[in-house]
ModelCIF file with pLDDT and N, C-alpha, C, O atoms, coordinates in Angstrom:
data_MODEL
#
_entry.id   MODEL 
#
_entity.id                         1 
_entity.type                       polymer 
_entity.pdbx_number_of_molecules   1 
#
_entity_poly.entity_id                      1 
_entity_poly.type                           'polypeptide(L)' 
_entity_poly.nstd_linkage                   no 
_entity_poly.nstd_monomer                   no 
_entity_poly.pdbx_seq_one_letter_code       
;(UNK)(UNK)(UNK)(UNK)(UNK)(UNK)(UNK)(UNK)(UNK)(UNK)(UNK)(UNK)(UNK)(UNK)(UNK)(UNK)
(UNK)(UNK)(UNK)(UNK)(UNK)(UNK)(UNK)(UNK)(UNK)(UNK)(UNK)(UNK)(UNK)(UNK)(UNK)(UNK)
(UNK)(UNK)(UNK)(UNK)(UNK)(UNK)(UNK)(UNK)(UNK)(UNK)(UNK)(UNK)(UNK)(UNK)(UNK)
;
_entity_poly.pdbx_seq_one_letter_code_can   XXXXXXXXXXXXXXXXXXXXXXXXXXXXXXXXXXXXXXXXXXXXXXX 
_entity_poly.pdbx_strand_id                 A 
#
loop_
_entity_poly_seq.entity_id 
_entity_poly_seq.num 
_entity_poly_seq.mon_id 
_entity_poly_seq.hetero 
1 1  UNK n 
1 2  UNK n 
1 3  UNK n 
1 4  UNK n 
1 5  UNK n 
1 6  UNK n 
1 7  UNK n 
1 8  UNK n 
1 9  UNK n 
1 10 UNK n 
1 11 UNK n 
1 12 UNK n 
1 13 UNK n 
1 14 UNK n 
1 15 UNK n 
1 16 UNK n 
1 17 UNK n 
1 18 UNK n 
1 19 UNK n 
1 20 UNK n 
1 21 UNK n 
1 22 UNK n 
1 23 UNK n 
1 24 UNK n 
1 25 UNK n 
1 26 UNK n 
1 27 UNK n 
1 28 UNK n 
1 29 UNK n 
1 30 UNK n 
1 31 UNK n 
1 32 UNK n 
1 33 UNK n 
1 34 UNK n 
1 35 UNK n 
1 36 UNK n 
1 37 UNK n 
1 38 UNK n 
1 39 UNK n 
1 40 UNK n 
1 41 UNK n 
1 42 UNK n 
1 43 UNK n 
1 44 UNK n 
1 45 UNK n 
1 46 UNK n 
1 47 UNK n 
#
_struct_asym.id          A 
_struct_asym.entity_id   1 
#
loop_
_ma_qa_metric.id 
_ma_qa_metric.mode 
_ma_qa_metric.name 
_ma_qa_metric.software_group_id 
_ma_qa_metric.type 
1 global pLDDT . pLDDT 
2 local  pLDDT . pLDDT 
#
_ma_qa_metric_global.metric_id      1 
_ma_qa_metric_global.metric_value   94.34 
_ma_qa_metric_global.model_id       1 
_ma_qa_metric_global.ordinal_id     1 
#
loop_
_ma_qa_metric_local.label_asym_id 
_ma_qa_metric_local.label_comp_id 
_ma_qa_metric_local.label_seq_id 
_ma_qa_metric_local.metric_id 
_ma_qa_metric_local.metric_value 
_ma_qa_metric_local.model_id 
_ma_qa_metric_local.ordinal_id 
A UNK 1  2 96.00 1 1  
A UNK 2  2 95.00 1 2  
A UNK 3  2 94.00 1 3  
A UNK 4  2 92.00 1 4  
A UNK 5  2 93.00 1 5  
A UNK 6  2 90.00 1 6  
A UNK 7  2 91.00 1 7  
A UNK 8  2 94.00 1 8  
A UNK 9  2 91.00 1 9  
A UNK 10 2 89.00 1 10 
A UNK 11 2 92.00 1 11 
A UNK 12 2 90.00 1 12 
A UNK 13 2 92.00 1 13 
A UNK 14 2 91.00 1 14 
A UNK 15 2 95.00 1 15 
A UNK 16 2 96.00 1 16 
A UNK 17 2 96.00 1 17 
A UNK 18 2 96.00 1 18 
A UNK 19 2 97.00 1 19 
A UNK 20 2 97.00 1 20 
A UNK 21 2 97.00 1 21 
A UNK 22 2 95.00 1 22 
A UNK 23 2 94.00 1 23 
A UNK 24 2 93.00 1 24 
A UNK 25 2 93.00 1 25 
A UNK 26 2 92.00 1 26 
A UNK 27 2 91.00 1 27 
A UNK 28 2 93.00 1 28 
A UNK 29 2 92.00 1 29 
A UNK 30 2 94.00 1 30 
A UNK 31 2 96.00 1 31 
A UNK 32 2 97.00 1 32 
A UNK 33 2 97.00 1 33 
A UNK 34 2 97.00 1 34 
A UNK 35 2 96.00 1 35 
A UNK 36 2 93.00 1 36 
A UNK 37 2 94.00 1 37 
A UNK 38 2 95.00 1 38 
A UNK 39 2 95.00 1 39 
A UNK 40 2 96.00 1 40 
A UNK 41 2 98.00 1 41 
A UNK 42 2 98.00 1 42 
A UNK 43 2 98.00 1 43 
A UNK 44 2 97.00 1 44 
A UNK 45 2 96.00 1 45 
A UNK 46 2 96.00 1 46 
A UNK 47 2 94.00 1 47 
#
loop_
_atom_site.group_PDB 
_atom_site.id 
_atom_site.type_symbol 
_atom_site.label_atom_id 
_atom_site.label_alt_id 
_atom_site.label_comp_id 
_atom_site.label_asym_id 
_atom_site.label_entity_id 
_atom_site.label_seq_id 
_atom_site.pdbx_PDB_ins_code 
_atom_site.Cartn_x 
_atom_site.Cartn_y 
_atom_site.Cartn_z 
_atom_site.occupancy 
_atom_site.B_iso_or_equiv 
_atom_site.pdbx_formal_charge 
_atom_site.auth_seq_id 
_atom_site.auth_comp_id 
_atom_site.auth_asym_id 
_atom_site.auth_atom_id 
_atom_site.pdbx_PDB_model_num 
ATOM 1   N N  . UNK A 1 1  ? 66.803 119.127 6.664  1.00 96.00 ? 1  UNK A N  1 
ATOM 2   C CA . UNK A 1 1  ? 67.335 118.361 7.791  1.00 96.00 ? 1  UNK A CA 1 
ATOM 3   C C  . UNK A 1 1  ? 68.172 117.174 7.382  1.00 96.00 ? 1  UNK A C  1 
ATOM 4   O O  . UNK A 1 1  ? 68.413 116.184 8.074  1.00 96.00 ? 1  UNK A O  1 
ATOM 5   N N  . UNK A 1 2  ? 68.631 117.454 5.997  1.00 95.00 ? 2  UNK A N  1 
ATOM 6   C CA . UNK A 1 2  ? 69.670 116.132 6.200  1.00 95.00 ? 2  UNK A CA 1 
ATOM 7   C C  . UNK A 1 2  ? 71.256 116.743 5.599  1.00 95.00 ? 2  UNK A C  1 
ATOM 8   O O  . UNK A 1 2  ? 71.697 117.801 5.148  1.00 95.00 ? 2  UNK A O  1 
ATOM 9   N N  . UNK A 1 3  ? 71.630 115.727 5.829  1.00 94.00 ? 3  UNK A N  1 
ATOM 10  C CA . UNK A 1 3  ? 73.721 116.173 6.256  1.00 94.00 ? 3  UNK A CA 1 
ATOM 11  C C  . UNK A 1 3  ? 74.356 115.314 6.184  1.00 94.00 ? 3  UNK A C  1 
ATOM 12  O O  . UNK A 1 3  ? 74.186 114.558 7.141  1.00 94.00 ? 3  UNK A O  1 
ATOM 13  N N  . UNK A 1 4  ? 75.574 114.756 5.012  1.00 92.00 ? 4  UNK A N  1 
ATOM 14  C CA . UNK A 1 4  ? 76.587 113.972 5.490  1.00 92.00 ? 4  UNK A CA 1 
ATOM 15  C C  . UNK A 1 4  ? 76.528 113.268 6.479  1.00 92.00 ? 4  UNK A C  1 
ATOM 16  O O  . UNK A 1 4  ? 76.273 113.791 7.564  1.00 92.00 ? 4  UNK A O  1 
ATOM 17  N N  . UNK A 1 5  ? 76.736 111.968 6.378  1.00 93.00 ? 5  UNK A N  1 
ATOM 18  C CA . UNK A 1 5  ? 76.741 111.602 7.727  1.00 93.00 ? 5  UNK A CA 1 
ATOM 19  C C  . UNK A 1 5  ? 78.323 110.998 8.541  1.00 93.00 ? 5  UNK A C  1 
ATOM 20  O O  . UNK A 1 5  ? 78.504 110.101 9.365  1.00 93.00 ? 5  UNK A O  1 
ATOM 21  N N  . UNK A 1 6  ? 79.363 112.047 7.799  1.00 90.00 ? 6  UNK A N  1 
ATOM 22  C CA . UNK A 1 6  ? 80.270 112.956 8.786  1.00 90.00 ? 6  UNK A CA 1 
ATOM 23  C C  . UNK A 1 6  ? 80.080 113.255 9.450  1.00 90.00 ? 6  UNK A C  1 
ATOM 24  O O  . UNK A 1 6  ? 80.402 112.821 10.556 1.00 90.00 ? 6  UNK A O  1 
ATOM 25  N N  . UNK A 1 7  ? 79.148 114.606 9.109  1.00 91.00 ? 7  UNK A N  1 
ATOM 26  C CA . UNK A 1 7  ? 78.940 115.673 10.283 1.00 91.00 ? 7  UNK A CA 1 
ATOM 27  C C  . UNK A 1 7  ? 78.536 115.499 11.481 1.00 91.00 ? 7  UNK A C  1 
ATOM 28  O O  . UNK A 1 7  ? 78.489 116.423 12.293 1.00 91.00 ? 7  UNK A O  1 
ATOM 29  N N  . UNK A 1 8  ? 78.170 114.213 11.762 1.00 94.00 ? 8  UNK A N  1 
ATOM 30  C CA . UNK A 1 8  ? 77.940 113.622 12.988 1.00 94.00 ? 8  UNK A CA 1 
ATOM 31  C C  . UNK A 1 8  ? 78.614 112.694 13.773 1.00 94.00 ? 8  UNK A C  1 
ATOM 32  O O  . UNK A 1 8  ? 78.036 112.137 14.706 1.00 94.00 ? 8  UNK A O  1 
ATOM 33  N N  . UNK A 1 9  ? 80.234 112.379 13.383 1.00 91.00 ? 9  UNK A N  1 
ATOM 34  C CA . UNK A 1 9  ? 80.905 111.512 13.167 1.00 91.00 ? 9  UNK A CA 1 
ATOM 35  C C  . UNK A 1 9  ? 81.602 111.542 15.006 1.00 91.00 ? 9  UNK A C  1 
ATOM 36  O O  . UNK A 1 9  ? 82.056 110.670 15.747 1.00 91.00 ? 9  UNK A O  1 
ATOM 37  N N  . UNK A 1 10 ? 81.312 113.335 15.168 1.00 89.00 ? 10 UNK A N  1 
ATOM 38  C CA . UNK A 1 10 ? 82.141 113.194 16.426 1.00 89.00 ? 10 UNK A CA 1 
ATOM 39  C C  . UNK A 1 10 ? 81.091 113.295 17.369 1.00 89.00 ? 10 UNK A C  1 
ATOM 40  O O  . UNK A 1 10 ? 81.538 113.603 18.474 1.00 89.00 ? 10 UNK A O  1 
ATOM 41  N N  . UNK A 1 11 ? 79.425 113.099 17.343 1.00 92.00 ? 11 UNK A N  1 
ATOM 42  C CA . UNK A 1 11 ? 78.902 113.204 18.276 1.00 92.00 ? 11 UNK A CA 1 
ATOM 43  C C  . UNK A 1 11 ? 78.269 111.506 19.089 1.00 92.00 ? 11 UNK A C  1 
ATOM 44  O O  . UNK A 1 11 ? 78.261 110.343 18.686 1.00 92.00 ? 11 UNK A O  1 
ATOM 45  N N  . UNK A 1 12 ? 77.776 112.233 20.459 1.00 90.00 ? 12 UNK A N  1 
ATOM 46  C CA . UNK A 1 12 ? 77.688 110.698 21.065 1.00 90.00 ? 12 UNK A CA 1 
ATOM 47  C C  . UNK A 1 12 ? 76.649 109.498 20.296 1.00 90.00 ? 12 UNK A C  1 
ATOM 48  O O  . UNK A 1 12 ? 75.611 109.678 19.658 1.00 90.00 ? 12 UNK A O  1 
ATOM 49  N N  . UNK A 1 13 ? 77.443 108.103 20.665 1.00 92.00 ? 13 UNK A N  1 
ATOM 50  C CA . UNK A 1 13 ? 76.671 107.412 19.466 1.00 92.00 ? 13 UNK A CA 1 
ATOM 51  C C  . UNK A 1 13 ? 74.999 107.472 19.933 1.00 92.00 ? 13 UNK A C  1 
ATOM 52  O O  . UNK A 1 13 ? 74.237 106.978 19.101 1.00 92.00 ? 13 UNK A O  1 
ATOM 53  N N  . UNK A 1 14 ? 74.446 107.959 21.024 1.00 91.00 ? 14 UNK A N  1 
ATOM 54  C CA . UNK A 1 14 ? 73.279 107.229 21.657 1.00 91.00 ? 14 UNK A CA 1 
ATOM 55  C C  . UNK A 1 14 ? 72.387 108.555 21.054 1.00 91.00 ? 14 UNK A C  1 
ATOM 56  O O  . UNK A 1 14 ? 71.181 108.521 20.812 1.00 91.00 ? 14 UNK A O  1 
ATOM 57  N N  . UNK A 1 15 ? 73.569 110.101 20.817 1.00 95.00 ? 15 UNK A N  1 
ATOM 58  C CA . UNK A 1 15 ? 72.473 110.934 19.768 1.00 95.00 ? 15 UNK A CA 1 
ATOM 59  C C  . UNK A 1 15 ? 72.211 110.891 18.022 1.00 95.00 ? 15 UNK A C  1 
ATOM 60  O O  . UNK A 1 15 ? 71.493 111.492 17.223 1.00 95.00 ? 15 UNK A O  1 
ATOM 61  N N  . UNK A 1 16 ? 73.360 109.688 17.963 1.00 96.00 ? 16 UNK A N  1 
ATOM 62  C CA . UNK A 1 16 ? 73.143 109.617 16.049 1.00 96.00 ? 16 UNK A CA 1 
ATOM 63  C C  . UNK A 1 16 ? 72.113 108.650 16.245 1.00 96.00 ? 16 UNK A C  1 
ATOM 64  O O  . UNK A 1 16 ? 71.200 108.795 15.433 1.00 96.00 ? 16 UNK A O  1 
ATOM 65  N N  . UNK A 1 17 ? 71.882 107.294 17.410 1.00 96.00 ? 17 UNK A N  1 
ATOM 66  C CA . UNK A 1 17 ? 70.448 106.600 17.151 1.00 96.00 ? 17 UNK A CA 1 
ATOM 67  C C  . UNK A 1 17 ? 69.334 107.307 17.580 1.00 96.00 ? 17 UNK A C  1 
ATOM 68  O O  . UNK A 1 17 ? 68.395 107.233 16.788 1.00 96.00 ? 17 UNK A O  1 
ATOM 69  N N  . UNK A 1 18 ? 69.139 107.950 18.547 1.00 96.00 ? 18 UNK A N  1 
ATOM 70  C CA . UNK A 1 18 ? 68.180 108.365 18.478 1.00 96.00 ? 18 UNK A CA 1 
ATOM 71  C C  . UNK A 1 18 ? 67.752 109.767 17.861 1.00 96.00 ? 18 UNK A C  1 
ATOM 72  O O  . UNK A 1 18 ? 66.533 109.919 17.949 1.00 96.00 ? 18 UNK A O  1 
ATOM 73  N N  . UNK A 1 19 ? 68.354 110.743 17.314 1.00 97.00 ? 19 UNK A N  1 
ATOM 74  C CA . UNK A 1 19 ? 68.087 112.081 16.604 1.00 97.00 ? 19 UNK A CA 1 
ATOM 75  C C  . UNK A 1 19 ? 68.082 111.976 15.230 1.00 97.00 ? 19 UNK A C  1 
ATOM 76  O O  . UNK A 1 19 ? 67.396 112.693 14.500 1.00 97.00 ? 19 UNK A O  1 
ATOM 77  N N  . UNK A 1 20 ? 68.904 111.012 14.813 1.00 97.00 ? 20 UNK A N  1 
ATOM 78  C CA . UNK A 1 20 ? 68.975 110.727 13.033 1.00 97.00 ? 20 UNK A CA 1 
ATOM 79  C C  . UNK A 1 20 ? 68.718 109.470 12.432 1.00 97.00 ? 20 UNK A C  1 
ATOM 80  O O  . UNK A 1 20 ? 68.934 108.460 13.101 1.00 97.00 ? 20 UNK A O  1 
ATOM 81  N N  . UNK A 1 21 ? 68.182 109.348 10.979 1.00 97.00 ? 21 UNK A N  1 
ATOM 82  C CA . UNK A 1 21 ? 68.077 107.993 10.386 1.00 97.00 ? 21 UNK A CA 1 
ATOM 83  C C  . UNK A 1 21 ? 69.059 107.966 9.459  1.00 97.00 ? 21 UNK A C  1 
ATOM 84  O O  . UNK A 1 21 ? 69.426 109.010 8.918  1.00 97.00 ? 21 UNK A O  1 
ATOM 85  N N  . UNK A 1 22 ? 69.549 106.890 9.193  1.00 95.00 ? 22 UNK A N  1 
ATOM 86  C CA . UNK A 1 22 ? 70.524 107.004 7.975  1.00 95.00 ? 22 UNK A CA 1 
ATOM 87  C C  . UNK A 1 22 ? 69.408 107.033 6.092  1.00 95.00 ? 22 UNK A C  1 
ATOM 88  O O  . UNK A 1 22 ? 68.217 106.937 5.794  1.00 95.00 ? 22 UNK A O  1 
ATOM 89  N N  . UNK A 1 23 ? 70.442 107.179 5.491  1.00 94.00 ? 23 UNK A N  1 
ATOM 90  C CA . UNK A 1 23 ? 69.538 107.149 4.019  1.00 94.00 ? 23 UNK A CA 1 
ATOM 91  C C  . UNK A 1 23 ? 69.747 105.995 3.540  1.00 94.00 ? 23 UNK A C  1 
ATOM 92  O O  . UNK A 1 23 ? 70.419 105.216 4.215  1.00 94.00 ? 23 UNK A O  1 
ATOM 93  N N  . UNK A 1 24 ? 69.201 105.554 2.180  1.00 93.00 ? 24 UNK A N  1 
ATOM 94  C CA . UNK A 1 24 ? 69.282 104.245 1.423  1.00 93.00 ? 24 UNK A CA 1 
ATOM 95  C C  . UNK A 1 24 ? 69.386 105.110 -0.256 1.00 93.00 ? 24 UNK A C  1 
ATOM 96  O O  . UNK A 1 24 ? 69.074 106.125 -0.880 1.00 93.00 ? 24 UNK A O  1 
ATOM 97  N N  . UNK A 1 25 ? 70.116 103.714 -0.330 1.00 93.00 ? 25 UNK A N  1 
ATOM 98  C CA . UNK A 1 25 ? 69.776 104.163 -2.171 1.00 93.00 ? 25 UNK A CA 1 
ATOM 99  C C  . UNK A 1 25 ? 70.456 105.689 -2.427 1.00 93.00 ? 25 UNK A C  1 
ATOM 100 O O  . UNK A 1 25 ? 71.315 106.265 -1.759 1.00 93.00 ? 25 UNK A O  1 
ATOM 101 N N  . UNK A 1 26 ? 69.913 106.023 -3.362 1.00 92.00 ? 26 UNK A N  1 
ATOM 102 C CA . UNK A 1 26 ? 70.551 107.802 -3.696 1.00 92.00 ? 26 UNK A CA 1 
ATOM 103 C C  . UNK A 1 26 ? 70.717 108.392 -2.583 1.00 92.00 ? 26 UNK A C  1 
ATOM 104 O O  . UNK A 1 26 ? 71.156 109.526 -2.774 1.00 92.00 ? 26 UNK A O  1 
ATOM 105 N N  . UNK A 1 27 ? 70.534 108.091 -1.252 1.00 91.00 ? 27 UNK A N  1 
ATOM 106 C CA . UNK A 1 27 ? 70.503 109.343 0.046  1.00 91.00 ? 27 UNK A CA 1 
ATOM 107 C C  . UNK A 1 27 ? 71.870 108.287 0.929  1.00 91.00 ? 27 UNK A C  1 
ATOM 108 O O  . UNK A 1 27 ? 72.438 108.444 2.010  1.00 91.00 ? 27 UNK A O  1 
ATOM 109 N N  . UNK A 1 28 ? 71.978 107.337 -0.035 1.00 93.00 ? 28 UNK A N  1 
ATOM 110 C CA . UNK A 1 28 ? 73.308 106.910 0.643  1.00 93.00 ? 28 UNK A CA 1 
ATOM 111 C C  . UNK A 1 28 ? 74.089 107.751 1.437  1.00 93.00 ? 28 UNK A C  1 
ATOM 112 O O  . UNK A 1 28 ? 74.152 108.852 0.890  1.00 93.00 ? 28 UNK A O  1 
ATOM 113 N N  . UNK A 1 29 ? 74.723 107.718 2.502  1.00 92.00 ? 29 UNK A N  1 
ATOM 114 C CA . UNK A 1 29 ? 76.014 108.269 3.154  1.00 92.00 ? 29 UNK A CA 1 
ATOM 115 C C  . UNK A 1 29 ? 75.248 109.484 4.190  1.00 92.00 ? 29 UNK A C  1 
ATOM 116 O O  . UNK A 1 29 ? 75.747 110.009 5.185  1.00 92.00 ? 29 UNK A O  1 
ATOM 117 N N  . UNK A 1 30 ? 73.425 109.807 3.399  1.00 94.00 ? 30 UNK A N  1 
ATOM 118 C CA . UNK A 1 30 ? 73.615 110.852 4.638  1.00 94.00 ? 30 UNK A CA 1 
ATOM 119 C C  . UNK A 1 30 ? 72.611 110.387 5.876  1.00 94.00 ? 30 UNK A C  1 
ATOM 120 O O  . UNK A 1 30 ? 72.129 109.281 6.124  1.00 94.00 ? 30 UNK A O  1 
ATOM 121 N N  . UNK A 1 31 ? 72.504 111.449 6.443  1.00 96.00 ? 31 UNK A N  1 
ATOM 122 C CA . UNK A 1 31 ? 71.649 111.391 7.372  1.00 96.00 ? 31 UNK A CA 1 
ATOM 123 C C  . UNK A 1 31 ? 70.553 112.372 7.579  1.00 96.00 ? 31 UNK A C  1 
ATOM 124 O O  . UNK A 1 31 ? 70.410 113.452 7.006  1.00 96.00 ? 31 UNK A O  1 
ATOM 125 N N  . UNK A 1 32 ? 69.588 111.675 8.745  1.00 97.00 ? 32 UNK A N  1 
ATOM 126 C CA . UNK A 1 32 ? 68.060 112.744 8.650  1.00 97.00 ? 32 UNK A CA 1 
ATOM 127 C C  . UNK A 1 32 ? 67.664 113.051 10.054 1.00 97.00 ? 32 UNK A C  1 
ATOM 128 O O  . UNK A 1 32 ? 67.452 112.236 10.951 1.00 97.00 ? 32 UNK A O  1 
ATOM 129 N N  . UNK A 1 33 ? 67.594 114.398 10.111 1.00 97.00 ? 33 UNK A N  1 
ATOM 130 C CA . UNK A 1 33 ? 66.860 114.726 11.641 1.00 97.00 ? 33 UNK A CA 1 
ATOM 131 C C  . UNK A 1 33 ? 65.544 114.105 11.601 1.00 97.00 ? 33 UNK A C  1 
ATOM 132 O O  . UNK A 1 33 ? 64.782 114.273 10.649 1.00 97.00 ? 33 UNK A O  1 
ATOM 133 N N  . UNK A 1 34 ? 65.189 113.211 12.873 1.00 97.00 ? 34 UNK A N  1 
ATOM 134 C CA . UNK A 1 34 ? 63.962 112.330 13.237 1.00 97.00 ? 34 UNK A CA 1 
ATOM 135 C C  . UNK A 1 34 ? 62.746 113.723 13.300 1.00 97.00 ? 34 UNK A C  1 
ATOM 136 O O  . UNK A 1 34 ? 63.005 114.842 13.743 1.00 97.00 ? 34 UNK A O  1 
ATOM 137 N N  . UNK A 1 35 ? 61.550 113.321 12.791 1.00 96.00 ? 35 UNK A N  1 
ATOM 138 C CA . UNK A 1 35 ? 60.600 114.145 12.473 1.00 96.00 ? 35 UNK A CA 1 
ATOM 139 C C  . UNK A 1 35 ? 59.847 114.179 14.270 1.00 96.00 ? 35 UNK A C  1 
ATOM 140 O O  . UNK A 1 35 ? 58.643 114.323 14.486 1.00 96.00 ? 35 UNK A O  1 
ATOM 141 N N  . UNK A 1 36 ? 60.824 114.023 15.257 1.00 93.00 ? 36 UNK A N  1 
ATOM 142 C CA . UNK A 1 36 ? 60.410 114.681 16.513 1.00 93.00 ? 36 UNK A CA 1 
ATOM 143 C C  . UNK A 1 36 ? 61.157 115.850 16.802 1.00 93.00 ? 36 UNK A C  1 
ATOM 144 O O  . UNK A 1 36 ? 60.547 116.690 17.464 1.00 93.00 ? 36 UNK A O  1 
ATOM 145 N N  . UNK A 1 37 ? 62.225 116.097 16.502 1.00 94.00 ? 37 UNK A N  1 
ATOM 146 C CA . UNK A 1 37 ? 63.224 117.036 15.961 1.00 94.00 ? 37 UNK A CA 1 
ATOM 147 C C  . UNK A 1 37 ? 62.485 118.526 15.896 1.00 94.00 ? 37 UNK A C  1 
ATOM 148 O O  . UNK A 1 37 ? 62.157 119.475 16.608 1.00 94.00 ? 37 UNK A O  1 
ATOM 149 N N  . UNK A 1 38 ? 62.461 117.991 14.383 1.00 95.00 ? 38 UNK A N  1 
ATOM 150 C CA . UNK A 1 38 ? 61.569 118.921 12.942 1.00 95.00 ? 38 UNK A CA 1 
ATOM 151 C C  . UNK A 1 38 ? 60.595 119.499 13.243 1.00 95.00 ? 38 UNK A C  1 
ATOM 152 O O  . UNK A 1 38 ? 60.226 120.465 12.574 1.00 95.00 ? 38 UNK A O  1 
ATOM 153 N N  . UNK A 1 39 ? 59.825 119.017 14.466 1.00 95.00 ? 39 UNK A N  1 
ATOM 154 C CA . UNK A 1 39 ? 58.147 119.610 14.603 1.00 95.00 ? 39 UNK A CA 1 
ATOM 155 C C  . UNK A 1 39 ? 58.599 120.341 15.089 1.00 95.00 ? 39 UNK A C  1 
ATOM 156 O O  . UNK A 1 39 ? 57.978 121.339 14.723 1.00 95.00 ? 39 UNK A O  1 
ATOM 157 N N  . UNK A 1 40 ? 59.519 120.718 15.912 1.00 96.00 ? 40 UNK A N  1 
ATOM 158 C CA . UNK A 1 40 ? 60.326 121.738 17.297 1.00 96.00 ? 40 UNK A CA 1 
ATOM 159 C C  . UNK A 1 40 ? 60.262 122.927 16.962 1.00 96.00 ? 40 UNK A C  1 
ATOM 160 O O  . UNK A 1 40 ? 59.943 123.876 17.679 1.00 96.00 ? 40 UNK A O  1 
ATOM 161 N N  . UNK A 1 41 ? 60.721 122.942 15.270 1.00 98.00 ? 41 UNK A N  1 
ATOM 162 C CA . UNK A 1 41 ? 61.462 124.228 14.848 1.00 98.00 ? 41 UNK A CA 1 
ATOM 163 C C  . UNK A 1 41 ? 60.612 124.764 13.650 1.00 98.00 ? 41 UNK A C  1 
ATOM 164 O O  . UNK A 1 41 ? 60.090 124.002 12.837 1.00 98.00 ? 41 UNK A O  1 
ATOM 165 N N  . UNK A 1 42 ? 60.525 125.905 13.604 1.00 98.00 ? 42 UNK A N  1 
ATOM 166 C CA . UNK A 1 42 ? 60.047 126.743 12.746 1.00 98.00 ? 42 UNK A CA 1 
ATOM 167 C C  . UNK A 1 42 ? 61.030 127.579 11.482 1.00 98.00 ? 42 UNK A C  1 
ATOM 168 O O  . UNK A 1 42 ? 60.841 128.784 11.647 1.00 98.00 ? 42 UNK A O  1 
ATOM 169 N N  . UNK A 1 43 ? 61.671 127.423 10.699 1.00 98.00 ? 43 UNK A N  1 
ATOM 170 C CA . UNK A 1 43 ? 62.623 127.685 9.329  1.00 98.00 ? 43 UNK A CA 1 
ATOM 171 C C  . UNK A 1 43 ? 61.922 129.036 8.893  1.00 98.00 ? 43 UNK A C  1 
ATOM 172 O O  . UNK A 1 43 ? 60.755 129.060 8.503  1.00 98.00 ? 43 UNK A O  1 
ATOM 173 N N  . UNK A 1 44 ? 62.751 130.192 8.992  1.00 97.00 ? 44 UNK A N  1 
ATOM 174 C CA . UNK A 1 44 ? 62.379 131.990 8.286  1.00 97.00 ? 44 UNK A CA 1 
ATOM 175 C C  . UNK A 1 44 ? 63.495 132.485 7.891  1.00 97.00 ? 44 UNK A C  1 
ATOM 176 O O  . UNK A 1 44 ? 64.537 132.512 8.546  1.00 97.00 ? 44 UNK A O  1 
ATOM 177 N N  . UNK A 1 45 ? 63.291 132.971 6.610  1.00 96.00 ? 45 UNK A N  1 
ATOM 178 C CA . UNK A 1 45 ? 63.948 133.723 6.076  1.00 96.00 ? 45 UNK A CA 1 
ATOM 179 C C  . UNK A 1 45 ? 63.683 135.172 6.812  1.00 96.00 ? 45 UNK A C  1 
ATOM 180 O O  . UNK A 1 45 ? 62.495 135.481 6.901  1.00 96.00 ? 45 UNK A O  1 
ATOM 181 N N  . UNK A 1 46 ? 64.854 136.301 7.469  1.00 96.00 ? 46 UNK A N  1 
ATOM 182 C CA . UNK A 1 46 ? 64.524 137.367 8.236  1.00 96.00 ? 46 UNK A CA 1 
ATOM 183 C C  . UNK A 1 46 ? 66.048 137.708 8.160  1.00 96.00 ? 46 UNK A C  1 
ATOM 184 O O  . UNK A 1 46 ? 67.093 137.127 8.456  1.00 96.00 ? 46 UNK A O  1 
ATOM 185 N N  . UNK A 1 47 ? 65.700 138.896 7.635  1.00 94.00 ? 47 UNK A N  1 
ATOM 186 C CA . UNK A 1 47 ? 66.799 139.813 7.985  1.00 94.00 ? 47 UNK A CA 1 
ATOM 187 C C  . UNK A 1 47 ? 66.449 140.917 9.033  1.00 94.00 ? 47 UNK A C  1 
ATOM 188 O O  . UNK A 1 47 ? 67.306 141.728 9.385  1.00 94.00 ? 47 UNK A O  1 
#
């Protein structure tokens, strides 16, 4: 869950504060889906 934080460059500002955190240090520049997000979704490999 994290991405450039470009990739969010064109969305509304009121969903980059509340859906993402920015990084510090080495995670400089990106960003992080908020772990209310994350619980939502379930990640499978499936073909």
């Amino acid at each position: 869950g994290m991405y450039g934080a470009d990739r969010i460059d064109a969305m509304p500002q009121v969903f980059q504060t509340r859906f993402f955190r920015k990084g510090r240090g080495q995670y400089s520049g990106m960003v992080k889906i908020v772990d209310e997000l994350r619980a939502m979704i379930t990640f499978k490999e499936l073909n």
